[in-house]
C-alpha atoms as a PDB file:
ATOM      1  CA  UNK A   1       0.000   0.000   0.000  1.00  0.00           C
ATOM      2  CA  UNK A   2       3.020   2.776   0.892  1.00  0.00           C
ATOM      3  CA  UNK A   3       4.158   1.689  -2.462  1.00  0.00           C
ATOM      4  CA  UNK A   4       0.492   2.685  -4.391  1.00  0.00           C
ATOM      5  CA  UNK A   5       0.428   6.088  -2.590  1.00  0.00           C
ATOM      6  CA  UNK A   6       2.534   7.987  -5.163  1.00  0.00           C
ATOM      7  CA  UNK A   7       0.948   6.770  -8.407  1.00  0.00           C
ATOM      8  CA  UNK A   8      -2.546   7.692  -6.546  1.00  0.00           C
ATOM      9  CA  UNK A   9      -1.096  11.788  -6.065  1.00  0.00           C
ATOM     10  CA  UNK A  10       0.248  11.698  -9.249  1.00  0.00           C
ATOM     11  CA  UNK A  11      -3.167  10.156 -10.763  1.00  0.00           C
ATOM     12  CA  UNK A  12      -5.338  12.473  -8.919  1.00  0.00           C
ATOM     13  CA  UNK A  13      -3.293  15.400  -9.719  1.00  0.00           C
ATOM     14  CA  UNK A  14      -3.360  14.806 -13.462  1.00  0.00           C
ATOM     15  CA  UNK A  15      -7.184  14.866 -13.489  1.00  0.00           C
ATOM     16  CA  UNK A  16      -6.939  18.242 -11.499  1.00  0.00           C
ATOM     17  CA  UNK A  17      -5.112  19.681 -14.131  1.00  0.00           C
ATOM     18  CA  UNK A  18      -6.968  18.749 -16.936  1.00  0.00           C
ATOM     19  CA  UNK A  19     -10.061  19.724 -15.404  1.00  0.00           C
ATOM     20  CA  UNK A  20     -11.681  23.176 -17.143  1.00  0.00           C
ATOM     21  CA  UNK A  21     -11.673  26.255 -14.438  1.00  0.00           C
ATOM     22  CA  UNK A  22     -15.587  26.031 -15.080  1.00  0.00           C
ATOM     23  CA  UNK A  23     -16.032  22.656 -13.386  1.00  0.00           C
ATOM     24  CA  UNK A  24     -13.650  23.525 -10.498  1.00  0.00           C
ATOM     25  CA  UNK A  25     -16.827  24.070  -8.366  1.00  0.00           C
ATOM     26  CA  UNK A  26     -16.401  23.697  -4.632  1.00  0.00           C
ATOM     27  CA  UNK A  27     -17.134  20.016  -3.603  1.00  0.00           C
ATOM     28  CA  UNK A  28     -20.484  18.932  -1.975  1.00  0.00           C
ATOM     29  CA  UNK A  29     -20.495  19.158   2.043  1.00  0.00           C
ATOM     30  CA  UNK A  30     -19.937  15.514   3.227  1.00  0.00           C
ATOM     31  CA  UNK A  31     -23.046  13.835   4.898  1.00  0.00           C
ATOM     32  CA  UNK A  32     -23.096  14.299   8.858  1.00  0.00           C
ATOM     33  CA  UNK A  33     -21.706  11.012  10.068  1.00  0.00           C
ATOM     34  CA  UNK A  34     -24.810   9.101  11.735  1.00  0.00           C
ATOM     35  CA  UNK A  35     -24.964  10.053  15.519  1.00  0.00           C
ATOM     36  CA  UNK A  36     -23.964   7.703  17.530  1.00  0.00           C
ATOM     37  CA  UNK A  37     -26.596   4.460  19.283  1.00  0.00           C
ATOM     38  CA  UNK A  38     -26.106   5.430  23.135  1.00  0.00           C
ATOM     39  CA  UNK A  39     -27.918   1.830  23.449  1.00  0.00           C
ATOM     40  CA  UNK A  40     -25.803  -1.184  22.203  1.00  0.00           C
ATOM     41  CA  UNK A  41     -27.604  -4.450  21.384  1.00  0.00           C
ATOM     42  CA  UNK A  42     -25.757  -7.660  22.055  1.00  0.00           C
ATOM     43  CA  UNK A  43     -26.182 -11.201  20.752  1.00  0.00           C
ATOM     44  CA  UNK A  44     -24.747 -13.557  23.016  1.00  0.00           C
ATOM     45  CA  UNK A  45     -24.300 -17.167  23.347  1.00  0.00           C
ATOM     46  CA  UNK A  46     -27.423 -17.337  25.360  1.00  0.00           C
ATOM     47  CA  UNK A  47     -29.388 -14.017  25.322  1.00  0.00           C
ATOM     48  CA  UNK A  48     -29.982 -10.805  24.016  1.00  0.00           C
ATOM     49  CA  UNK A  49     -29.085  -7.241  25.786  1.00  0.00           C
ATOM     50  CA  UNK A  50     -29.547  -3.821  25.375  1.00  0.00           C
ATOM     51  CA  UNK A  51     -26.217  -2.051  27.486  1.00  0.00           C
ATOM     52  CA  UNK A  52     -25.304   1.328  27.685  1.00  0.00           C
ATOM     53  CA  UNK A  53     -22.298   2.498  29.833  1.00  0.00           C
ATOM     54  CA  UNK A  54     -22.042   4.513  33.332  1.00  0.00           C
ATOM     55  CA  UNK A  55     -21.562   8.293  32.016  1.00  0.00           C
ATOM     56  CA  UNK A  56     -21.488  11.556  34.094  1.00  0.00           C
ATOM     57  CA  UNK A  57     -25.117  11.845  34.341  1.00  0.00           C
ATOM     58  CA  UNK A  58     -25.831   7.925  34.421  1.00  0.00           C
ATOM     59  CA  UNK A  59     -24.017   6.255  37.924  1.00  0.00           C
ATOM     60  CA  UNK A  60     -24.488   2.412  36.667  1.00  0.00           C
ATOM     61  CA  UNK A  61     -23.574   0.693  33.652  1.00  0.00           C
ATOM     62  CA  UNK A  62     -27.394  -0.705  32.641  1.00  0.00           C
ATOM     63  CA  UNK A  63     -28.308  -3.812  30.864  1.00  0.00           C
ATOM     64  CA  UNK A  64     -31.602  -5.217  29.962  1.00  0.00           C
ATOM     65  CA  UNK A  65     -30.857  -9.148  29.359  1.00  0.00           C
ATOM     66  CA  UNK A  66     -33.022 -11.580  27.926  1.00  0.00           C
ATOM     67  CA  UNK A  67     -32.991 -15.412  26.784  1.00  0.00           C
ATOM     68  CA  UNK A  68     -35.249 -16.126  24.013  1.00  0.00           C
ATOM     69  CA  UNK A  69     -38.356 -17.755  25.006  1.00  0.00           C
ATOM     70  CA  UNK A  70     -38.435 -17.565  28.493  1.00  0.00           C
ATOM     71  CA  UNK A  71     -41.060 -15.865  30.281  1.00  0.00           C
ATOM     72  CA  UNK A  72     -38.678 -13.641  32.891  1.00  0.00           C
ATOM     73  CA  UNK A  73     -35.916 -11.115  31.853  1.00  0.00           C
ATOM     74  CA  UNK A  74     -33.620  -9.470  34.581  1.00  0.00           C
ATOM     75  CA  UNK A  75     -31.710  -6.050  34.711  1.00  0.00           C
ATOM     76  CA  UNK A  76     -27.851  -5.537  35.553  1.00  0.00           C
ATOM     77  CA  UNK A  77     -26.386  -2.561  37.092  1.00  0.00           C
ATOM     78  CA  UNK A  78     -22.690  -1.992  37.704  1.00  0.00           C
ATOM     79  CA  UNK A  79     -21.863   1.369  39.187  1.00  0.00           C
ATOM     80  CA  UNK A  80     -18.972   3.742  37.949  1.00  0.00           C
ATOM     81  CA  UNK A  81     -15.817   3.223  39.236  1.00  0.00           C
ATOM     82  CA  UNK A  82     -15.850   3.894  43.004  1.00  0.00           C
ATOM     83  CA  UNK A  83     -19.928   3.756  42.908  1.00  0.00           C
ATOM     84  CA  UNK A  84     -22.277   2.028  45.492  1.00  0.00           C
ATOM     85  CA  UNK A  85     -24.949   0.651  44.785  1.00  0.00           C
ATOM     86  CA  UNK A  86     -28.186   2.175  46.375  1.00  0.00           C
ATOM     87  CA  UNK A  87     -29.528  -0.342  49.284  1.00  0.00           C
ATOM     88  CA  UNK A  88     -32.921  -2.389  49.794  1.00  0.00           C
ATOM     89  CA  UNK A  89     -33.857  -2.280  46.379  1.00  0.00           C
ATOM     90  CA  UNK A  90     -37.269  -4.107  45.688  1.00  0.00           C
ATOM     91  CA  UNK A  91     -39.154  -2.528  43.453  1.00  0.00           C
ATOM     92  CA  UNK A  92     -38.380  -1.474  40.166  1.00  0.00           C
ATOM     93  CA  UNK A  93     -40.982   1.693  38.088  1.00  0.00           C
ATOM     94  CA  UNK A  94     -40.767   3.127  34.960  1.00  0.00           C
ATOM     95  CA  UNK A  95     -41.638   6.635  34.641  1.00  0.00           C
ATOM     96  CA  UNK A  96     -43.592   9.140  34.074  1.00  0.00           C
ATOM     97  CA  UNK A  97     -46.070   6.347  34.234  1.00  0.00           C
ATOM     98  CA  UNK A  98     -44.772   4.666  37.567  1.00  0.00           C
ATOM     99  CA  UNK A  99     -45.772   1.512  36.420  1.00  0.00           C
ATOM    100  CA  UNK A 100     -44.036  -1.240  39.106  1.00  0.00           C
ATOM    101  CA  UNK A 101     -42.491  -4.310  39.112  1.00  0.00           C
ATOM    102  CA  UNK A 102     -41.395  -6.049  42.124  1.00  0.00           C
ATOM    103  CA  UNK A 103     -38.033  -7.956  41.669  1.00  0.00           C
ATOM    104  CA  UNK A 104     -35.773 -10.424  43.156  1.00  0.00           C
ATOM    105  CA  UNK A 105     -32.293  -8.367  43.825  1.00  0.00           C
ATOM    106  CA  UNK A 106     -28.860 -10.363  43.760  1.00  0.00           C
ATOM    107  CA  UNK A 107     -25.414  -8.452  44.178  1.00  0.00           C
ATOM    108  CA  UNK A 108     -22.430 -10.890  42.910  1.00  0.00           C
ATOM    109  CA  UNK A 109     -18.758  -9.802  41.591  1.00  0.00           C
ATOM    110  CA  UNK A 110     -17.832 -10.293  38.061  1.00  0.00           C
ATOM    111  CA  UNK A 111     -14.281 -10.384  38.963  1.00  0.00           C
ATOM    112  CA  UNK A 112     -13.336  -7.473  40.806  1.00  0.00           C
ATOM    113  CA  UNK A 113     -16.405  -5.625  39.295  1.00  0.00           C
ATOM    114  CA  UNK A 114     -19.881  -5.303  41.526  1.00  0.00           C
ATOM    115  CA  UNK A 115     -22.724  -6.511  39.738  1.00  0.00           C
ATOM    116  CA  UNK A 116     -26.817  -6.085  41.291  1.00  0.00           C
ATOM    117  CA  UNK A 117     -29.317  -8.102  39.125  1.00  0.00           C
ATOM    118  CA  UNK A 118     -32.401  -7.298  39.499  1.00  0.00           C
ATOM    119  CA  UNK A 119     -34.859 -10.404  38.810  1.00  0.00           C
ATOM    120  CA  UNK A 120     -38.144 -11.771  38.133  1.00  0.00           C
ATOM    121  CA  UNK A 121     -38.950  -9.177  35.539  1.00  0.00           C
ATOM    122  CA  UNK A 122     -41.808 -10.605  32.995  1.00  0.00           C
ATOM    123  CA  UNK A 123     -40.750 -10.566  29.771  1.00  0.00           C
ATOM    124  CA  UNK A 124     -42.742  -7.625  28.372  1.00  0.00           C
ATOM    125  CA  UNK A 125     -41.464  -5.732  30.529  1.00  0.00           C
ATOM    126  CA  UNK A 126     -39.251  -4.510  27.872  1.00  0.00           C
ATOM    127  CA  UNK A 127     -42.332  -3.468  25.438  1.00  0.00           C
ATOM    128  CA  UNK A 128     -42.978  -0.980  28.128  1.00  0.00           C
ATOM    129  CA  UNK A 129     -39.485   0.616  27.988  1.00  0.00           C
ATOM    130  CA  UNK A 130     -40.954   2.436  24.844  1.00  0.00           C
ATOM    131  CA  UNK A 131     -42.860   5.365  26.555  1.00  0.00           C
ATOM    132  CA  UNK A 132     -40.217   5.490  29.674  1.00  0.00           C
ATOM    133  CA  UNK A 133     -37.982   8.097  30.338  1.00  0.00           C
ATOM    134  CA  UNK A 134     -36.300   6.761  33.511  1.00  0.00           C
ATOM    135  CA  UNK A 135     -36.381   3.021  35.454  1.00  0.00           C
ATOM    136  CA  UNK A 136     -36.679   3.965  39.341  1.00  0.00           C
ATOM    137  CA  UNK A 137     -35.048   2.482  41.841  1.00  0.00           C
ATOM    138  CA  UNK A 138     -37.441   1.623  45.102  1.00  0.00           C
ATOM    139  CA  UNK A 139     -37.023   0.084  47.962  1.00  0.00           C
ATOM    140  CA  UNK A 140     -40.353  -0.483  49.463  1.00  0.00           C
ATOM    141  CA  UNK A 141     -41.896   3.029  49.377  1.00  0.00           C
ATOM    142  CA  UNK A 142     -38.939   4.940  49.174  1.00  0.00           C
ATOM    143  CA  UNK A 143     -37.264   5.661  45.475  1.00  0.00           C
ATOM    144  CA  UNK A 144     -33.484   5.244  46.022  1.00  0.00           C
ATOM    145  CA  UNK A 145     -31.845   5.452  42.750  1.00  0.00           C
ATOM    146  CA  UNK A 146     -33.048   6.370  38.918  1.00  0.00           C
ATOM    147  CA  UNK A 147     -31.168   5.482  35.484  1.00  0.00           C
ATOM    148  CA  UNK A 148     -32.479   7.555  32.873  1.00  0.00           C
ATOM    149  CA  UNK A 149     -33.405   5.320  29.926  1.00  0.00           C
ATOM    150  CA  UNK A 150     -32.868   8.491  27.069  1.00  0.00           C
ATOM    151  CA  UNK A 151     -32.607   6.701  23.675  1.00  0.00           C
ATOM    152  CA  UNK A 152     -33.685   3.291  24.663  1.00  0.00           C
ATOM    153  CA  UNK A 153     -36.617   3.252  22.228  1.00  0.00           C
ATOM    154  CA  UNK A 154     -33.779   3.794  19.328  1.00  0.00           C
ATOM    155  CA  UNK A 155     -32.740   0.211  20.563  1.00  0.00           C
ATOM    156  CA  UNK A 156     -35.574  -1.400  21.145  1.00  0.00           C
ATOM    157  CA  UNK A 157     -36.343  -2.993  17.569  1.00  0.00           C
ATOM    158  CA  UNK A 158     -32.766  -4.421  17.196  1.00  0.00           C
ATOM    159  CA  UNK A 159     -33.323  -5.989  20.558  1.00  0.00           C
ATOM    160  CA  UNK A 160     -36.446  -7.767  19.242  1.00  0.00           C
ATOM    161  CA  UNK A 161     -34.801  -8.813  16.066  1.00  0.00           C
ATOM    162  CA  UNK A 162     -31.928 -10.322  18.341  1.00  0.00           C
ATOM    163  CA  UNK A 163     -35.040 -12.180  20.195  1.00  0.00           C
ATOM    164  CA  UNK A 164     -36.912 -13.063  16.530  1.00  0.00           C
ATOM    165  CA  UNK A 165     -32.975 -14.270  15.081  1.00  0.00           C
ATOM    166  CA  UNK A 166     -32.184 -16.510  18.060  1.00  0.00           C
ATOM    167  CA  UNK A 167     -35.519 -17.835  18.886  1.00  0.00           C
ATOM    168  CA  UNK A 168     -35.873 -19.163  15.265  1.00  0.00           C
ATOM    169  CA  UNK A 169     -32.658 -20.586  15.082  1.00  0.00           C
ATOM    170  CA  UNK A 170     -33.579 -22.283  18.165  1.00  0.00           C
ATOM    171  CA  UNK A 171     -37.023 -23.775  16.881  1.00  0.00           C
ATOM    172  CA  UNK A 172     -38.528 -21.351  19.282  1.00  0.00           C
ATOM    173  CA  UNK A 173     -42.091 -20.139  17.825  1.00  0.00           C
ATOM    174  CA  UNK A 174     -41.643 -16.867  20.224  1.00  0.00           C
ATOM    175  CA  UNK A 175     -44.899 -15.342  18.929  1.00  0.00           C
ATOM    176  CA  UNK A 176     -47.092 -18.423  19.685  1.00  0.00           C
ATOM    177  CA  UNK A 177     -45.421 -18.450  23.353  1.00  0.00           C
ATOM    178  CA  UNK A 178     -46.550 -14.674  23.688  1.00  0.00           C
ATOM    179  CA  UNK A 179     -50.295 -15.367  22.510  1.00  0.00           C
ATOM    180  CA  UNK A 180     -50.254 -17.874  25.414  1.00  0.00           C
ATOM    181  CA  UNK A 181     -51.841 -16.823  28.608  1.00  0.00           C
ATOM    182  CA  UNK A 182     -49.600 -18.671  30.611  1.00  0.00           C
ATOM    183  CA  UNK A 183     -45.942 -19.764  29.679  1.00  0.00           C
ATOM    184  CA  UNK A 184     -45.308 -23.262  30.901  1.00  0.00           C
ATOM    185  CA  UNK A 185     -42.856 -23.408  33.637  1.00  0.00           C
ATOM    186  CA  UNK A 186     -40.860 -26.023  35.873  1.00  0.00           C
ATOM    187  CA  UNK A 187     -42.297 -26.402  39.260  1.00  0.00           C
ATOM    188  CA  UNK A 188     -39.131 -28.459  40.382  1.00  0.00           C
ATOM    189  CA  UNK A 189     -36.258 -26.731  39.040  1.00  0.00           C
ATOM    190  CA  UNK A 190     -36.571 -29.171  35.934  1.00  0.00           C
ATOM    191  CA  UNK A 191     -35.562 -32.192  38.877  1.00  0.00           C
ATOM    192  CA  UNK A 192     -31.909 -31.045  39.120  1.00  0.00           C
ATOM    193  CA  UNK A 193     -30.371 -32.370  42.290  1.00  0.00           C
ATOM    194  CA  UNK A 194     -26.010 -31.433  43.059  1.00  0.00           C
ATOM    195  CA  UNK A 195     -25.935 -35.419  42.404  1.00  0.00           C
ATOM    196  CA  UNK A 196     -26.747 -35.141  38.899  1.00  0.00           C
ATOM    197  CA  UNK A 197     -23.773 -33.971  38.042  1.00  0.00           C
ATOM    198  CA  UNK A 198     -21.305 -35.765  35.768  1.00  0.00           C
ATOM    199  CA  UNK A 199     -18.994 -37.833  38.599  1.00  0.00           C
ATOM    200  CA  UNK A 200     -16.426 -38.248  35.154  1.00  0.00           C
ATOM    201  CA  UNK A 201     -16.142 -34.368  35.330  1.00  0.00           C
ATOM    202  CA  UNK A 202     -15.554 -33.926  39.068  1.00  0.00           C
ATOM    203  CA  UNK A 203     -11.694 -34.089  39.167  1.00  0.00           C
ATOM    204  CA  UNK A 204     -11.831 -31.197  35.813  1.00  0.00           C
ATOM    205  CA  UNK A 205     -14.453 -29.270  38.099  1.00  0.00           C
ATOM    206  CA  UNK A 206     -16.014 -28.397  35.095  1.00  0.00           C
ATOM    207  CA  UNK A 207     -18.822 -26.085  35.197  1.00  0.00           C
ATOM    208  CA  UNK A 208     -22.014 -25.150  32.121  1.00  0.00           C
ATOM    209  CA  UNK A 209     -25.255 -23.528  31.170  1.00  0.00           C
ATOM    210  CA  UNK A 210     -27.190 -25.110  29.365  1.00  0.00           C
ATOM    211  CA  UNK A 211     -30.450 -23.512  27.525  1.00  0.00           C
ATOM    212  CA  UNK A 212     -32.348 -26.318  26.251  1.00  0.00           C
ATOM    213  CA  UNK A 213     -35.550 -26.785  24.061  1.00  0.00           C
ATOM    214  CA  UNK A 214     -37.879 -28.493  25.622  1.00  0.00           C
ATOM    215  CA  UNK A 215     -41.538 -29.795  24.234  1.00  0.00           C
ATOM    216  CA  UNK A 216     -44.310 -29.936  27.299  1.00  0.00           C
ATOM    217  CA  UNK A 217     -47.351 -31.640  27.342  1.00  0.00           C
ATOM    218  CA  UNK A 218     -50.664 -30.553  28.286  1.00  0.00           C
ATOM    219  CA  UNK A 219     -49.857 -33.043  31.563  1.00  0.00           C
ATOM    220  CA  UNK A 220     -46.953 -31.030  32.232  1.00  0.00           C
ATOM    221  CA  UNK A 221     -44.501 -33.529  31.419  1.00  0.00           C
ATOM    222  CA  UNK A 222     -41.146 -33.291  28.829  1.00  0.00           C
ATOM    223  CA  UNK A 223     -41.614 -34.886  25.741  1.00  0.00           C
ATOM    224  CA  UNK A 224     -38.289 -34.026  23.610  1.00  0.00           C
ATOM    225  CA  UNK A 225     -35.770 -32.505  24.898  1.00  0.00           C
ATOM    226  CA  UNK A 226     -32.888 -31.055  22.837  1.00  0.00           C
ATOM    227  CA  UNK A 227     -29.794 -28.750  23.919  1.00  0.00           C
ATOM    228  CA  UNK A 228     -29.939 -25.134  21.618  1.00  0.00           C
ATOM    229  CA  UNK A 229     -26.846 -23.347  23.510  1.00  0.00           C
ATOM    230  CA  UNK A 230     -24.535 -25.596  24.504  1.00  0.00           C
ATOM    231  CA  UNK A 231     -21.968 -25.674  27.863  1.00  0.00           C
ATOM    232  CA  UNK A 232     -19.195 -26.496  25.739  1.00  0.00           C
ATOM    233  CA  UNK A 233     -19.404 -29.666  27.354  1.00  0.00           C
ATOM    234  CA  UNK A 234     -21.285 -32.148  25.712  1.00  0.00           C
ATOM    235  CA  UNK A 235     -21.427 -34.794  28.795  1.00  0.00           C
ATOM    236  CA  UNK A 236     -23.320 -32.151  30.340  1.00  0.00           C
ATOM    237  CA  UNK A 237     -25.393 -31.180  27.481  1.00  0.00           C
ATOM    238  CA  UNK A 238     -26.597 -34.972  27.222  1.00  0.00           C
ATOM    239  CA  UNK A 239     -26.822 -35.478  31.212  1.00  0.00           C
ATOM    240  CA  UNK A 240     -29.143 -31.841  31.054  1.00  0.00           C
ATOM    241  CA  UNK A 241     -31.619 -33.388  28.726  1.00  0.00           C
ATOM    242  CA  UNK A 242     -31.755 -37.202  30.564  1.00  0.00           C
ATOM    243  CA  UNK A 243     -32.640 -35.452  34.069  1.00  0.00           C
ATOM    244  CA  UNK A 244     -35.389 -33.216  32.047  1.00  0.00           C
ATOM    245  CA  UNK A 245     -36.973 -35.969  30.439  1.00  0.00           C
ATOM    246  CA  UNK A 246     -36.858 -37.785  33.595  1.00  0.00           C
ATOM    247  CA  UNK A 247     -37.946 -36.129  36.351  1.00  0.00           C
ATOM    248  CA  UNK A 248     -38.569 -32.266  35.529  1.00  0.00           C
ATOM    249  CA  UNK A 249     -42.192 -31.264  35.409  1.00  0.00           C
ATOM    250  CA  UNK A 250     -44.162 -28.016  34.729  1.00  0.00           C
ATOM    251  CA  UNK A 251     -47.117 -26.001  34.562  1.00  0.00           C
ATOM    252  CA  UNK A 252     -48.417 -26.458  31.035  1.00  0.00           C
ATOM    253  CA  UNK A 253     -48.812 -23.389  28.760  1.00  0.00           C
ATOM    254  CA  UNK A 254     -52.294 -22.063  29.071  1.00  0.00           C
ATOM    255  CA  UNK A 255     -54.076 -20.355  26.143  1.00  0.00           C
ATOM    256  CA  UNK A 256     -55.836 -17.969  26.098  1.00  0.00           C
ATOM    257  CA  UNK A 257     -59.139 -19.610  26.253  1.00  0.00           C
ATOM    258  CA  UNK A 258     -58.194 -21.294  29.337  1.00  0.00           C
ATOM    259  CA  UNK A 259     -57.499 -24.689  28.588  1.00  0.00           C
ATOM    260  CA  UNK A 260     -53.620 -26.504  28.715  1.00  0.00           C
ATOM    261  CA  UNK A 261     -52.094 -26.739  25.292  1.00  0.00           C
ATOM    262  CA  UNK A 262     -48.644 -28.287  24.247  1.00  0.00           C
ATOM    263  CA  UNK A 263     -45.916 -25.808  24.377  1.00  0.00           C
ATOM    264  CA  UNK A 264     -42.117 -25.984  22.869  1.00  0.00           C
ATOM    265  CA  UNK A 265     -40.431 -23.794  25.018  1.00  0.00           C
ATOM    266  CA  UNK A 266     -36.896 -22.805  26.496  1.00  0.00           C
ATOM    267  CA  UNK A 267     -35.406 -23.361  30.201  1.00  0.00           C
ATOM    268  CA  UNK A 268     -31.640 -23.641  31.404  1.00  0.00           C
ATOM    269  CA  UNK A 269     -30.121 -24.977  33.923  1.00  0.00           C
ATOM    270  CA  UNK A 270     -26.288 -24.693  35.030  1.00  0.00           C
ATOM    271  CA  UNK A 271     -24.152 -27.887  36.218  1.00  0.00           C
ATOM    272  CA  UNK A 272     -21.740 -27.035  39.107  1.00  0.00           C
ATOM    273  CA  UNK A 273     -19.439 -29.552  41.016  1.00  0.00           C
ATOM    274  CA  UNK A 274     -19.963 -27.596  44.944  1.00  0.00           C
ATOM    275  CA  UNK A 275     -23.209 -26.092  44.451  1.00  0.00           C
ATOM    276  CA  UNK A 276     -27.208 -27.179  43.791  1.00  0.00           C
ATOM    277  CA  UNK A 277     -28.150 -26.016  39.834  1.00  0.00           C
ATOM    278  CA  UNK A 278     -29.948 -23.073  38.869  1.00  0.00           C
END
């Protein structure tokens, strides 16, 4: 390329010259460069997110997180550098409307980084991020925090083309589970017990997520079971679907006359060596 730069000058500089005075007009203003998404979408291995960073007028890092298909999303906050988080946060309301969501709060460490995840979110919760201007922070009565959600809506239909992309891919008919009344969901943590982990894996402490796809019948039993994001392990993978088919069992999807239907749906579970599975 260093060696193409001369002939370019001496290229362009021909055409200058032989170009009449007449036609030497001044050149058209270049387009303003498209402004920049303060939202960022992300596909990952096992859900979509909408993120936007902690800025001077923002105190946490925000990210809206959802897997395909399931019927609960979750929020993550991570404060700027030298932050706190606010305390006894149990409510959740998006404003001006104050619409509220109660939530199940969890404060872990991504490394040396804090992270609070707020759970137990329904899923369209996120439709309902399109008129907010702000997600309060409450803790009981009492608002203790606020992110300001400015520019969210901008986001919001690449987020639901994330959902549309991986939910097909995964055989996941996501707008038949959202006509549904009821979602079907595991009333036994899909039978996972800390035994059912792989004993062959226990001296590599190896450790997975699993999202699997899962076909339930109107008696609330699994049907088919197959693994769509994988743990990178596929001893696990194959162990996640046995214990499914075995012993998990569920609520069926309702619709929205009432009665139990068949569902295909998502659920995940994670294998760890010390600890009982999500």
């Amino acid at each position: 390329m260093r060696q193409t730069l001369p002939m370019i000058r001496l290229v362009l500089a021909a055409i200058l010259m032989a170009t009449p005075l007449a036609a030497t007009a001044q050149p058209p203003a270049p387009s303003p460069a498209p402004a920049a998404r303060p939202w960022q979408v992300d596909y990952g291995q096992y859900y979509c997110s909408m993120i936007r960073k902690a800025e001077a007028d923002r105190p946490y890092a925000t990210a809206f997180v959802s897997i395909p298909g399931l019927s609960k999303m979750h929020i993550a906050l991570v404060p700027q550098a030298g932050g706190t988080f606010p305390a006894g946060v149990t409510d959740v309301a998006l404003l001006p409307g104050g619409t509220r969501f109660h939530i199940i709060r969890e404060d872990t460490r991504g490394g040396s980084v804090p992270i609070q995840r707020l759970y137990d979110l329904p899923v369209e919760f996120a439709d309902q991020l399109t008129g907010a201007e702000a997600l309060e922070l409450r803790s009981g009565a009492r608002a203790v925090g606020r992110v300001p959600l400015a520019g969210v809506r901008d986001a919001l239909a690449v987020y639901r083309r994330c959902l549309t992309e991986v939910s097909t891919e995964w055989g996941i008919d996501e707008a038949a589970l959202t006509a549904l009344r009821h979602r079907p969901n595991s009333t036994n943590r899909l039978g996972f017990h800390a035994e059912d982990y792989p004993p062959q894996l226990l001296n590599s402490a190896v450790q997975g997520r699993v999202i699997m796809r899962i076909d339930v019948s109107t008696e609330g039993r699994a049907t088919a079971c197959v693994p769509v994001a994988t743990s990178g392990s596929p001893i696990i993978d194959r162990r996640a679907c046995e214990v499914a088919l075995l012993r998990a069992r569920f609520t069926p999807g309702i619709d929205s006359n009432g009665a139990p239907v068949a569902t295909r749906a998502v659920f995940m579970v994670t294998f760890r060596p010390w600890a009982r599975d999500d």
